[in-house]
PDB file of N, CA and C in Angstrom:
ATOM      1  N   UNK A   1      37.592  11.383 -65.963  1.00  0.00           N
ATOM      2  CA  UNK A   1      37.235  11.355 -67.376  1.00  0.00           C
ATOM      3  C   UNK A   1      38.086  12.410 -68.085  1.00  0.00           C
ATOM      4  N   UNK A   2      38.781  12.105 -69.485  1.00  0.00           N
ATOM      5  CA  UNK A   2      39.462  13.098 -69.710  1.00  0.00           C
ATOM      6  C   UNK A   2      38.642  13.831 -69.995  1.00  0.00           C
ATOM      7  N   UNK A   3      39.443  15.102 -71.467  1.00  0.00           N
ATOM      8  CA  UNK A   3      38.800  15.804 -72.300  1.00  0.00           C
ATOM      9  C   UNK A   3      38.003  15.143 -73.178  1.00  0.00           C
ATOM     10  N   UNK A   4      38.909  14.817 -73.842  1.00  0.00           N
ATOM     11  CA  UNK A   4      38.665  13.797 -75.218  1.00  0.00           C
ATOM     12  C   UNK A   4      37.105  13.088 -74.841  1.00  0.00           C
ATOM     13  N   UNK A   5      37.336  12.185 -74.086  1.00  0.00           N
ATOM     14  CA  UNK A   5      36.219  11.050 -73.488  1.00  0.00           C
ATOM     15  C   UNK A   5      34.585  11.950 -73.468  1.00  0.00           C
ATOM     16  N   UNK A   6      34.925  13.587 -72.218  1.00  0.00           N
ATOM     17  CA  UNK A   6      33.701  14.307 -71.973  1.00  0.00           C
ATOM     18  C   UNK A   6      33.280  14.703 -73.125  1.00  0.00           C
ATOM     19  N   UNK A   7      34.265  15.216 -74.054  1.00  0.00           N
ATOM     20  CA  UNK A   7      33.480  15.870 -75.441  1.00  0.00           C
ATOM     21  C   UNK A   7      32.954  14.829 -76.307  1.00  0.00           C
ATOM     22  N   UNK A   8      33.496  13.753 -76.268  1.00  0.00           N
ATOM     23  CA  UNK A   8      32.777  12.376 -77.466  1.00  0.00           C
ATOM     24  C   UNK A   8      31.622  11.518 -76.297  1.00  0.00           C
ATOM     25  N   UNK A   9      31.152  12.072 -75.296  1.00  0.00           N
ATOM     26  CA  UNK A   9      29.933  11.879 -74.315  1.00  0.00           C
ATOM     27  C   UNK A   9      28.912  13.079 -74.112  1.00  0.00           C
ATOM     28  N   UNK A  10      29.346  14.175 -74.322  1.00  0.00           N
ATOM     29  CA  UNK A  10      28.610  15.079 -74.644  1.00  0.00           C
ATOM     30  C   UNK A  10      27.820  15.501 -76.218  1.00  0.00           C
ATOM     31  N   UNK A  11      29.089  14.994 -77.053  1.00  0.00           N
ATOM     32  CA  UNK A  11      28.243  14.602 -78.290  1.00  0.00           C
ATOM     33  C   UNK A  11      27.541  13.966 -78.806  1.00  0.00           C
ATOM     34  N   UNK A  12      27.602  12.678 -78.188  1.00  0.00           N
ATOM     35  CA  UNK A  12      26.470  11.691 -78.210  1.00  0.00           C
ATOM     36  C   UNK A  12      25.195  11.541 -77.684  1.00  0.00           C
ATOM     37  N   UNK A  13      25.305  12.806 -76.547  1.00  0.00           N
ATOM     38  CA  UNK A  13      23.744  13.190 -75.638  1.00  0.00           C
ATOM     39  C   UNK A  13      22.993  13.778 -76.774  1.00  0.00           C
ATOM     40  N   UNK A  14      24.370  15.093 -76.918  1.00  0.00           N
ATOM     41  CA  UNK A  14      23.082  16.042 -78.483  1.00  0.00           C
ATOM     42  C   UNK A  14      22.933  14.818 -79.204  1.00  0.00           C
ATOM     43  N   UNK A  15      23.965  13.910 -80.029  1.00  0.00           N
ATOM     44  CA  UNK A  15      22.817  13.339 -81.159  1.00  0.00           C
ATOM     45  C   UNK A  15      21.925  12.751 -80.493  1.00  0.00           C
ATOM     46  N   UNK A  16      21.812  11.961 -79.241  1.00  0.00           N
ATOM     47  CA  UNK A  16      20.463  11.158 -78.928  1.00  0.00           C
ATOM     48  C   UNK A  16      19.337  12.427 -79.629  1.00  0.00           C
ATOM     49  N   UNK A  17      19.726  13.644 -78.912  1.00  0.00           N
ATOM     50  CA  UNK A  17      18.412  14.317 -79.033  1.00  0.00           C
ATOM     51  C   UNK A  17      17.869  14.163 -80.922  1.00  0.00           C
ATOM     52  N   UNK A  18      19.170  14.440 -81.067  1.00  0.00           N
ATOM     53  CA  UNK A  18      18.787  15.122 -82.856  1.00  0.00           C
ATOM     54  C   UNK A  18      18.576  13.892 -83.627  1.00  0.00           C
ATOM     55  N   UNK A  19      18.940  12.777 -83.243  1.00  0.00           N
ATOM     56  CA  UNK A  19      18.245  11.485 -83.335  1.00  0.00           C
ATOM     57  C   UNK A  19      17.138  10.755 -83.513  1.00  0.00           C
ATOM     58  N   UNK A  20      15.884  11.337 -82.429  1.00  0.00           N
ATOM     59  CA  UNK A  20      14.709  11.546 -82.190  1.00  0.00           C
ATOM     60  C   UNK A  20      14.362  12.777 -83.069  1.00  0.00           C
ATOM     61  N   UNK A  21      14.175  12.971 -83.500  1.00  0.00           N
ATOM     62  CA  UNK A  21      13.700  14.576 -84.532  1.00  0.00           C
ATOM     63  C   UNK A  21      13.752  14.190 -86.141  1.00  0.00           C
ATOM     64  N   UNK A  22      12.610  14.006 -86.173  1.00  0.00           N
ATOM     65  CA  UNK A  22      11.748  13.422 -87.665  1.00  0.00           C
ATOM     66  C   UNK A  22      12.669  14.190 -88.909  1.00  0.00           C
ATOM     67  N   UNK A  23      13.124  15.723 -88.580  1.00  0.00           N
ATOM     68  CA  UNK A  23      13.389  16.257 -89.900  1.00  0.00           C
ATOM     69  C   UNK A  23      15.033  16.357 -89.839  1.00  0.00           C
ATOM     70  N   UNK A  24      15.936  14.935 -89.878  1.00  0.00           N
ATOM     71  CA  UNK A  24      17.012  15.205 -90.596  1.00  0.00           C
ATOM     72  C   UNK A  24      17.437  15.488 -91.706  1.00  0.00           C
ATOM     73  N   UNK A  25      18.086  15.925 -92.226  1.00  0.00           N
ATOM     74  CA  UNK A  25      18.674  16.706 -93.225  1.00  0.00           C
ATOM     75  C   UNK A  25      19.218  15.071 -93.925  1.00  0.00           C
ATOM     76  N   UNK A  26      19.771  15.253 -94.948  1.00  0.00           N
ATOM     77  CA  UNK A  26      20.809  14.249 -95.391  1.00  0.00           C
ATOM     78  C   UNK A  26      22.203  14.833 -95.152  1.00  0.00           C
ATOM     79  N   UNK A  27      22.548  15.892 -94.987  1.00  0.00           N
ATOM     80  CA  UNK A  27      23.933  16.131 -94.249  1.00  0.00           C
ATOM     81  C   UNK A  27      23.686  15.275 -92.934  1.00  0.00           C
ATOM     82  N   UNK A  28      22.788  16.138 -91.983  1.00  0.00           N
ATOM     83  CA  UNK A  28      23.131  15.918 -90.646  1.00  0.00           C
ATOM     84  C   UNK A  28      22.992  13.941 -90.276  1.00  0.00           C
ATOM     85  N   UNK A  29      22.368  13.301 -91.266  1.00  0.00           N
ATOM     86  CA  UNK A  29      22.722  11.575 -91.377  1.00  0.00           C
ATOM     87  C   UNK A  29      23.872  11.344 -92.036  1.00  0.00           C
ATOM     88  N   UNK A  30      24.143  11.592 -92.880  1.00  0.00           N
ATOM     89  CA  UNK A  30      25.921  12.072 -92.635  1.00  0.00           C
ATOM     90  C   UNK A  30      26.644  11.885 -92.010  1.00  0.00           C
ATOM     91  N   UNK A  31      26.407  13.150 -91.130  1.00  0.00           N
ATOM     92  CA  UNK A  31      27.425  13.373 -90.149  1.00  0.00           C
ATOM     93  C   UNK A  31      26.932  12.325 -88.887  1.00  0.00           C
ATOM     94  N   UNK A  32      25.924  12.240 -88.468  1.00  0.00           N
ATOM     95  CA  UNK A  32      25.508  10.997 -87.314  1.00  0.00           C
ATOM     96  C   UNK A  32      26.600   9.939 -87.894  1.00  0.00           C
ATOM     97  N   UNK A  33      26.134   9.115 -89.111  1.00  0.00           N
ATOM     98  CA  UNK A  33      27.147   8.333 -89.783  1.00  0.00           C
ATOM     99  C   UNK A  33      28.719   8.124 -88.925  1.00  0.00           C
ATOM    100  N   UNK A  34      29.258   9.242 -88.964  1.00  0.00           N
ATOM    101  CA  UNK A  34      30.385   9.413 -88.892  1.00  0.00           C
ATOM    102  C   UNK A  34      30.858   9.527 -87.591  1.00  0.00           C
ATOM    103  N   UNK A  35      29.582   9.863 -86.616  1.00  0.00           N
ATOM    104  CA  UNK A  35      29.916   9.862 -85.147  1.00  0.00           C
ATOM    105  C   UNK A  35      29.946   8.247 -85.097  1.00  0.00           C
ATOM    106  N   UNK A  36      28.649   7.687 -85.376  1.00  0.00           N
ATOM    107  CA  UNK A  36      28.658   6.468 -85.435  1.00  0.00           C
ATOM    108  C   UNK A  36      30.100   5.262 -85.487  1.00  0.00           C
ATOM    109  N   UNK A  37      30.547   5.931 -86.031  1.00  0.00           N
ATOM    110  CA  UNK A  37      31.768   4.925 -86.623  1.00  0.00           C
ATOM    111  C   UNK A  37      32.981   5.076 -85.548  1.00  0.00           C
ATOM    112  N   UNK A  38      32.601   6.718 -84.909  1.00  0.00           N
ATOM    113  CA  UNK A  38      34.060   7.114 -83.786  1.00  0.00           C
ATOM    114  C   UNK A  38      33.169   6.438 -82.579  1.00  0.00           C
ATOM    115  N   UNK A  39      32.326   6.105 -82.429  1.00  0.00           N
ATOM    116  CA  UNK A  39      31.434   5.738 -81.093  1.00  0.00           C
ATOM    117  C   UNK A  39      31.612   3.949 -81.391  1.00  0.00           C
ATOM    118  N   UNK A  40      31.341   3.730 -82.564  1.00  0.00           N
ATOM    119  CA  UNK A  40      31.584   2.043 -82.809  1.00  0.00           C
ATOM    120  C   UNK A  40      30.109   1.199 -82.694  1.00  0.00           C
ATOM    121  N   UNK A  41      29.215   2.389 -82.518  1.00  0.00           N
ATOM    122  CA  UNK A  41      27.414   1.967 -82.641  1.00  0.00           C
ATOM    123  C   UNK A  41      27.250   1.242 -83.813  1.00  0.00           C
ATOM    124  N   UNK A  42      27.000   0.240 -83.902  1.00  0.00           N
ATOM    125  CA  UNK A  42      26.835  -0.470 -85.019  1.00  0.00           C
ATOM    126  C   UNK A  42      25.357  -0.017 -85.106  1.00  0.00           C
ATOM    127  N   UNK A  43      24.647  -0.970 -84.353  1.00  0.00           N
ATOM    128  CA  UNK A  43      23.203  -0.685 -84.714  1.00  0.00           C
ATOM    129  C   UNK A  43      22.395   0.403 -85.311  1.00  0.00           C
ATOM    130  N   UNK A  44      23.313   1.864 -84.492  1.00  0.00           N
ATOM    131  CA  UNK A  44      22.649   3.115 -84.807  1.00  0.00           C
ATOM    132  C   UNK A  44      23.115   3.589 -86.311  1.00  0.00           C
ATOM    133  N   UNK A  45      24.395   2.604 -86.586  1.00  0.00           N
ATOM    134  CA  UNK A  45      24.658   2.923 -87.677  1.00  0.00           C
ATOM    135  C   UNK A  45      24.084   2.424 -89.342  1.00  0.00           C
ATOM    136  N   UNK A  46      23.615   1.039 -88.551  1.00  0.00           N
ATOM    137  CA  UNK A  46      22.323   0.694 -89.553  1.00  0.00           C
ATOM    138  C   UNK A  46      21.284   1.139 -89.867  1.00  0.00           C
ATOM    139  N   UNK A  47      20.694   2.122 -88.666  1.00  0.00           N
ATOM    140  CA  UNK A  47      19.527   2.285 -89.021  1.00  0.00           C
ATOM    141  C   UNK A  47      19.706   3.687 -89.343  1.00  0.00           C
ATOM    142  N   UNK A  48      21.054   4.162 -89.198  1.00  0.00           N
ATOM    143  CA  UNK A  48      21.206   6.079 -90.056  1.00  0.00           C
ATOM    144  C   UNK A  48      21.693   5.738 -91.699  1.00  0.00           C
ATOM    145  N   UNK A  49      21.987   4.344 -91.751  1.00  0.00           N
ATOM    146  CA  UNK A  49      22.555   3.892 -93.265  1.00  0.00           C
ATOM    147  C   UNK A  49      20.865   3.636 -94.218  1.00  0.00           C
ATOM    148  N   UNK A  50      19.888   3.209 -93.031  1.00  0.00           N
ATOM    149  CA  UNK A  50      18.937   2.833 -93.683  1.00  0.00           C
ATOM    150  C   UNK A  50      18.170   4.030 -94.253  1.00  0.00           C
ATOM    151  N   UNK A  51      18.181   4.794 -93.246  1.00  0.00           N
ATOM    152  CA  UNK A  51      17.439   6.301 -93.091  1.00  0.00           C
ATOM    153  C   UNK A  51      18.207   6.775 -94.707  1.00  0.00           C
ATOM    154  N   UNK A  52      19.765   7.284 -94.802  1.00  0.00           N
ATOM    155  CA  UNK A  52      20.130   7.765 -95.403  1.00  0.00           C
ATOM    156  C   UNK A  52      19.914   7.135 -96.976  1.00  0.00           C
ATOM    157  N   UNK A  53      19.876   5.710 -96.904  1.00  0.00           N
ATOM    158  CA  UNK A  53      19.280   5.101 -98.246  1.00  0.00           C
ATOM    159  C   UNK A  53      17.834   5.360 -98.847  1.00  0.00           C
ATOM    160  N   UNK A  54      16.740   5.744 -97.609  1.00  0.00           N
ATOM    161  CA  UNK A  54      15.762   5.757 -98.079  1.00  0.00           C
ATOM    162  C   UNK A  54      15.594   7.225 -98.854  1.00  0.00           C
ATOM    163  N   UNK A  55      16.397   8.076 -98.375  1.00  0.00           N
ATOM    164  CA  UNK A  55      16.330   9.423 -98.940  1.00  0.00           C
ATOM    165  C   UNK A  55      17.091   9.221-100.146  1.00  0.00           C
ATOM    166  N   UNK A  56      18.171   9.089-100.653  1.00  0.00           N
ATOM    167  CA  UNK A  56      18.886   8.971-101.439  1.00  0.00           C
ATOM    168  C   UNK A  56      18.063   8.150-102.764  1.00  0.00           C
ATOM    169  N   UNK A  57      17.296   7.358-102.427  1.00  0.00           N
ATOM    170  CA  UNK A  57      17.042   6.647-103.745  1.00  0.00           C
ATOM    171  C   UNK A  57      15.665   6.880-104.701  1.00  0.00           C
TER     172      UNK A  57
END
């Protein structure tokens, strides 16, 4: 496994965690967002788009 690969697999463990944890921020859905898109999670990315809409409006 390279570098690259361990650090974008190690980042995705923390978000599982921070994932599960009721009090995101609207930064930190954001930034999930954006892992989302380098990971290619669609699904997770719907439901951090949904999250982030419900705050926003």
């Amino acid at each position: 496994m390279s570098f690259f690969e361990k650090l974008l697999q190690d980042m995705y463990e923390a978000s599982e965690k921070r994932r599960r944890e009721a009090n995101l921020t609207e930064q930190d859905i954001r930034d999930l967002i954006d892992l989302t898109l380098v990971l290619g999670d669609e699904e997770w990315f719907m439901e951090l788009t949904e999250r982030l809409n419900a705050l926003t409006v």
